[in-house]
C-alpha atoms as a PDB file:
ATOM      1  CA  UNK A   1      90.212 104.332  79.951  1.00  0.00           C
ATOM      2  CA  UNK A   2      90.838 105.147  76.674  1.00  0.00           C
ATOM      3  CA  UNK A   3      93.151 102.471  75.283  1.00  0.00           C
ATOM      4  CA  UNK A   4      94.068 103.944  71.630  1.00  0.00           C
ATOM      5  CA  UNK A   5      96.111 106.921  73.916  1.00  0.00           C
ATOM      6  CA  UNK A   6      98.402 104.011  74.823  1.00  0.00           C
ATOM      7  CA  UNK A   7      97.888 101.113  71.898  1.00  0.00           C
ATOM      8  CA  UNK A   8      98.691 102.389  68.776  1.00  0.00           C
ATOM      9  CA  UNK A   9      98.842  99.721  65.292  1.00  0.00           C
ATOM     10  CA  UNK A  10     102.154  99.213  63.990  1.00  0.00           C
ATOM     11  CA  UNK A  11     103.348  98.479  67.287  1.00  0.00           C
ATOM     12  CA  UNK A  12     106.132  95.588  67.319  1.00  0.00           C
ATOM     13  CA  UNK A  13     107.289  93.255  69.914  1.00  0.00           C
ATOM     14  CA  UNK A  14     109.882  90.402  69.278  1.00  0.00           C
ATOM     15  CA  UNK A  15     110.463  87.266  71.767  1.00  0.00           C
ATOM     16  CA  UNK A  16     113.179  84.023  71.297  1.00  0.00           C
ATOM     17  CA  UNK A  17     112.112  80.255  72.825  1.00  0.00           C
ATOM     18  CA  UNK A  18     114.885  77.601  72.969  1.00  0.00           C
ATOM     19  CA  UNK A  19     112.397  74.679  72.078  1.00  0.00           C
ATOM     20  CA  UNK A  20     112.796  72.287  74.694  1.00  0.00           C
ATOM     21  CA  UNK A  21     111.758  68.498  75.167  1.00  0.00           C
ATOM     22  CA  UNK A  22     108.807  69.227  76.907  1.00  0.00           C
ATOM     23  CA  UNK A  23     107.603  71.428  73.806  1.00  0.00           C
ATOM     24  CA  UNK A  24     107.612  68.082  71.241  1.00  0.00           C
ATOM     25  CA  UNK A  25     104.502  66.886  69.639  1.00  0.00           C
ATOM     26  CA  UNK A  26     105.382  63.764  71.471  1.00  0.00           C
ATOM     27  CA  UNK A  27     104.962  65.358  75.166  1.00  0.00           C
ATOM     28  CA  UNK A  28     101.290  67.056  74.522  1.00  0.00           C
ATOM     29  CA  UNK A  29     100.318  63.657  72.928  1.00  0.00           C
ATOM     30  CA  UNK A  30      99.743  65.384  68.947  1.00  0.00           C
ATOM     31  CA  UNK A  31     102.462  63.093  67.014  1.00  0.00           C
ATOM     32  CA  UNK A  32     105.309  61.177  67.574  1.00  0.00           C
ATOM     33  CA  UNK A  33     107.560  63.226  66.917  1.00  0.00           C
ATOM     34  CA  UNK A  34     110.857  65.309  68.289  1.00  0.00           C
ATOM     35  CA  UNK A  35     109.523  68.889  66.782  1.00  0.00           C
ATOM     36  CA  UNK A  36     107.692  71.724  68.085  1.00  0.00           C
ATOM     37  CA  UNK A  37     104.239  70.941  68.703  1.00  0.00           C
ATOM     38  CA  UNK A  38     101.343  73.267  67.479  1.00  0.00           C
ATOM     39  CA  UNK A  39      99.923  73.953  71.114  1.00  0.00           C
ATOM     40  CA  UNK A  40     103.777  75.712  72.063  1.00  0.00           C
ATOM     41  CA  UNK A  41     104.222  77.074  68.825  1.00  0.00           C
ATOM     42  CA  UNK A  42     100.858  79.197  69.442  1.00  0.00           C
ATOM     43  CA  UNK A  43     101.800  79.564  73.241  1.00  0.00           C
ATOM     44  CA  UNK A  44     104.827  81.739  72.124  1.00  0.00           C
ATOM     45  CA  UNK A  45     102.801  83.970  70.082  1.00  0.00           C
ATOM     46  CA  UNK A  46     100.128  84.132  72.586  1.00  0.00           C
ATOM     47  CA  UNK A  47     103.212  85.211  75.173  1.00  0.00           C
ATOM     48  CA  UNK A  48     104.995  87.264  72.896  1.00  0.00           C
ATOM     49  CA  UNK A  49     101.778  89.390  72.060  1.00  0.00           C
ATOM     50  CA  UNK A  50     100.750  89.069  75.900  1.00  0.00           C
ATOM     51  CA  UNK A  51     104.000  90.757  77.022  1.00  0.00           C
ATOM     52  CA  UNK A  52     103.955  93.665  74.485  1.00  0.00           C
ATOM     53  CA  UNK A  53     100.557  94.633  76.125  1.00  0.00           C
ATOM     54  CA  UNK A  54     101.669  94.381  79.706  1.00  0.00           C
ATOM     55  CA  UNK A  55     104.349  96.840  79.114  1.00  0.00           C
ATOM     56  CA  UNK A  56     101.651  99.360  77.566  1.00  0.00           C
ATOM     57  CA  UNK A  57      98.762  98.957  80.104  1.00  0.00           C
ATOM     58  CA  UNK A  58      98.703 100.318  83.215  1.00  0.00           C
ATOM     59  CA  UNK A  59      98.330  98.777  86.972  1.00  0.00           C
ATOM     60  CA  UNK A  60      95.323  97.241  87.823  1.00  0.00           C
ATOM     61  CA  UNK A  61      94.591  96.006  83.541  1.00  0.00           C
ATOM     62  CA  UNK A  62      95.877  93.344  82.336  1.00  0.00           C
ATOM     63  CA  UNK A  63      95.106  90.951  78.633  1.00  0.00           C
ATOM     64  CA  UNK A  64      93.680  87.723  78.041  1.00  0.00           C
ATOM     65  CA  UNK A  65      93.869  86.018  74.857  1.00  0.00           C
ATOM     66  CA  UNK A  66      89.918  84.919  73.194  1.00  0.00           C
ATOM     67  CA  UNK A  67      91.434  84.436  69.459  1.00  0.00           C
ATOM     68  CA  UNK A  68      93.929  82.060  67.859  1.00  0.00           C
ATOM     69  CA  UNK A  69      94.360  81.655  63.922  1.00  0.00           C
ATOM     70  CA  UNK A  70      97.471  80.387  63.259  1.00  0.00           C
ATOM     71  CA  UNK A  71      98.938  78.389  60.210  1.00  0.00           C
ATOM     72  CA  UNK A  72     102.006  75.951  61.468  1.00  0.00           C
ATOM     73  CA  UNK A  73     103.621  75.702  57.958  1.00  0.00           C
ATOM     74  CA  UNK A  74     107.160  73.884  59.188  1.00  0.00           C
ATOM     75  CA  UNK A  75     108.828  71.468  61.444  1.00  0.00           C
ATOM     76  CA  UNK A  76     111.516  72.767  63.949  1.00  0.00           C
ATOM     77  CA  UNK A  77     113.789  70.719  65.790  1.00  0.00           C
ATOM     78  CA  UNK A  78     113.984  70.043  69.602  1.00  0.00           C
ATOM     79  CA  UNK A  79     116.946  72.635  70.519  1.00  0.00           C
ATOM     80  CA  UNK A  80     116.565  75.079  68.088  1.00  0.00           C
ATOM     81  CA  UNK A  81     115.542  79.014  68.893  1.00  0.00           C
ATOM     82  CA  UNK A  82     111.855  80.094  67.450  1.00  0.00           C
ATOM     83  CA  UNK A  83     111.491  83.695  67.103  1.00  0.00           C
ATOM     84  CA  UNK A  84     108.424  85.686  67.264  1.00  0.00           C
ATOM     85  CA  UNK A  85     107.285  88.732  66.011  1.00  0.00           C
ATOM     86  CA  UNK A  86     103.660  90.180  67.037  1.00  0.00           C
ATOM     87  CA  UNK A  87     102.090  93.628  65.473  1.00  0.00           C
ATOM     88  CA  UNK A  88      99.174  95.563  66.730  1.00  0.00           C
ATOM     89  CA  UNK A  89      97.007  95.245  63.154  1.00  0.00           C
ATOM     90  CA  UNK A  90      93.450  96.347  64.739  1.00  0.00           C
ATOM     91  CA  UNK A  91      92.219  98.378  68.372  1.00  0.00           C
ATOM     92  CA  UNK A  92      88.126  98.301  68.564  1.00  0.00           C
ATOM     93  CA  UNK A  93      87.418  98.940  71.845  1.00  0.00           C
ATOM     94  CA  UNK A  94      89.414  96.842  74.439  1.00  0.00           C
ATOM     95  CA  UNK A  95      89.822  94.233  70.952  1.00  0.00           C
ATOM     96  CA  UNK A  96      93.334  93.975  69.999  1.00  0.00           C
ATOM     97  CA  UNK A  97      93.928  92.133  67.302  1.00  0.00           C
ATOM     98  CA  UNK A  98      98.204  91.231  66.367  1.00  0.00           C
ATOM     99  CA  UNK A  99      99.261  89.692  63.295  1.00  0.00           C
ATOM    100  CA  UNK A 100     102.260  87.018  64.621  1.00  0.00           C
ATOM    101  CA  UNK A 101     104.796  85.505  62.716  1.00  0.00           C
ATOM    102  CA  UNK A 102     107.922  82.795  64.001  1.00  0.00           C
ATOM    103  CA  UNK A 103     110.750  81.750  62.541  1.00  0.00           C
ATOM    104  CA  UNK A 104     113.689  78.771  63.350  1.00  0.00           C
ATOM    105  CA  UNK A 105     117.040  79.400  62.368  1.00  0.00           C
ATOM    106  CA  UNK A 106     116.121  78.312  58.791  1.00  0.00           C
ATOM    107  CA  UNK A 107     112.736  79.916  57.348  1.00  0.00           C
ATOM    108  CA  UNK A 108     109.058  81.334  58.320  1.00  0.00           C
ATOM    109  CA  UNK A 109     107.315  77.956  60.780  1.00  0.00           C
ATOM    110  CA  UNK A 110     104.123  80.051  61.836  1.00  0.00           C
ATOM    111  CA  UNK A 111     101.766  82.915  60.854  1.00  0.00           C
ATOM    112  CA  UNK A 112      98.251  84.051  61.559  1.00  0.00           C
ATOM    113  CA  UNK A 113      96.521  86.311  64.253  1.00  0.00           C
ATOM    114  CA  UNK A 114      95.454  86.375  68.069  1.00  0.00           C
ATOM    115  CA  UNK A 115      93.178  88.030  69.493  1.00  0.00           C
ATOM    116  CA  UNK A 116      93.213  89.286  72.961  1.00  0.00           C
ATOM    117  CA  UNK A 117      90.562  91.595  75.219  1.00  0.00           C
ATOM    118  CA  UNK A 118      91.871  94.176  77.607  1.00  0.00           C
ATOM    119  CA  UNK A 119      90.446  93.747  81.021  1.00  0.00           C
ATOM    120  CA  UNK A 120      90.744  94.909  84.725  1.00  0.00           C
ATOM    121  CA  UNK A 121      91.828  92.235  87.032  1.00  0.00           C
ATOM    122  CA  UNK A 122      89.848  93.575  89.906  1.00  0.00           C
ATOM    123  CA  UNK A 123      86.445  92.951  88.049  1.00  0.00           C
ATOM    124  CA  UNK A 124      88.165  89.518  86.280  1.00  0.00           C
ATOM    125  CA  UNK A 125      89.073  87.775  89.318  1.00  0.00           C
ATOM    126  CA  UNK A 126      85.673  88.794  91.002  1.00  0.00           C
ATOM    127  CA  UNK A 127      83.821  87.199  88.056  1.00  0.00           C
ATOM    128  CA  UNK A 128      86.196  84.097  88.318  1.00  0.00           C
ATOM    129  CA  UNK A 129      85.399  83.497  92.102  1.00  0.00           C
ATOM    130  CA  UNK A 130      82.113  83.782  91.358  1.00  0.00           C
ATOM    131  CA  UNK A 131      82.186  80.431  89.826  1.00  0.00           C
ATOM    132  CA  UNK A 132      83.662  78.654  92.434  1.00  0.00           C
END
């Protein structure tokens, strides 16, 4: 399959998260604080980027993410709405690589880049049961 026919760089794709209690440092055990833990903070970007992909590949392909490098540079509030953005930056072979950004209601919380490998679920899941 030849994946630069359907991925193409410069390609965005937006999500919102209403940070929730279960999202705090406090709940994954990183701080003791009521903000948006690290861990979710890269699971939205990880989402938003995985989503944009899924509505590009077709049936039987799917993504999985091998790549985080992400810079947490604010606190946001239990409650508040995170916005992500993710761009296609780089395609080499079934490679993408997104730059992703977030944002609270008041400034820039996250940047950096993900990383995630194109794959066919058939062969995936076959090479997963094989380690059962």
């Amino acid at each position: 399959m030849d994946l630069e026919k359907l991925i193409k760089k410069g390609l965005v794709h937006e999500g919102s998260f209403q940070v929730a209690e279960e999202h705090s440092a406090i709940q994954v055990g990183s701080g003791g604080s009521q903000v948006l833990a690290t861990p979710w903070l890269i699971a939205f970007m990880e989402r938003v980027a995985y989503r944009m992909l899924e509505e590009l590949l077709p049936e039987g392909r799917s993504s999985v993410g091998v790549l985080v490098d992400i810079r947490h540079m604010a606190p946001t509030p239990i409650g508040s709405t995170v916005r992500v953005r993710a761009e296609i930056e780089d395609l080499q072979g079934s490679s993408v690589v997104f730059g992703v950004q977030a944002w609270d209601q008041v400034e820039k919380i996250g940047q950096g880049s993900h990383q995630r490998v194109v794959i066919d679920e058939a062969r995936f899941l076959k090479r997963l049961e094989g380690k059962k």
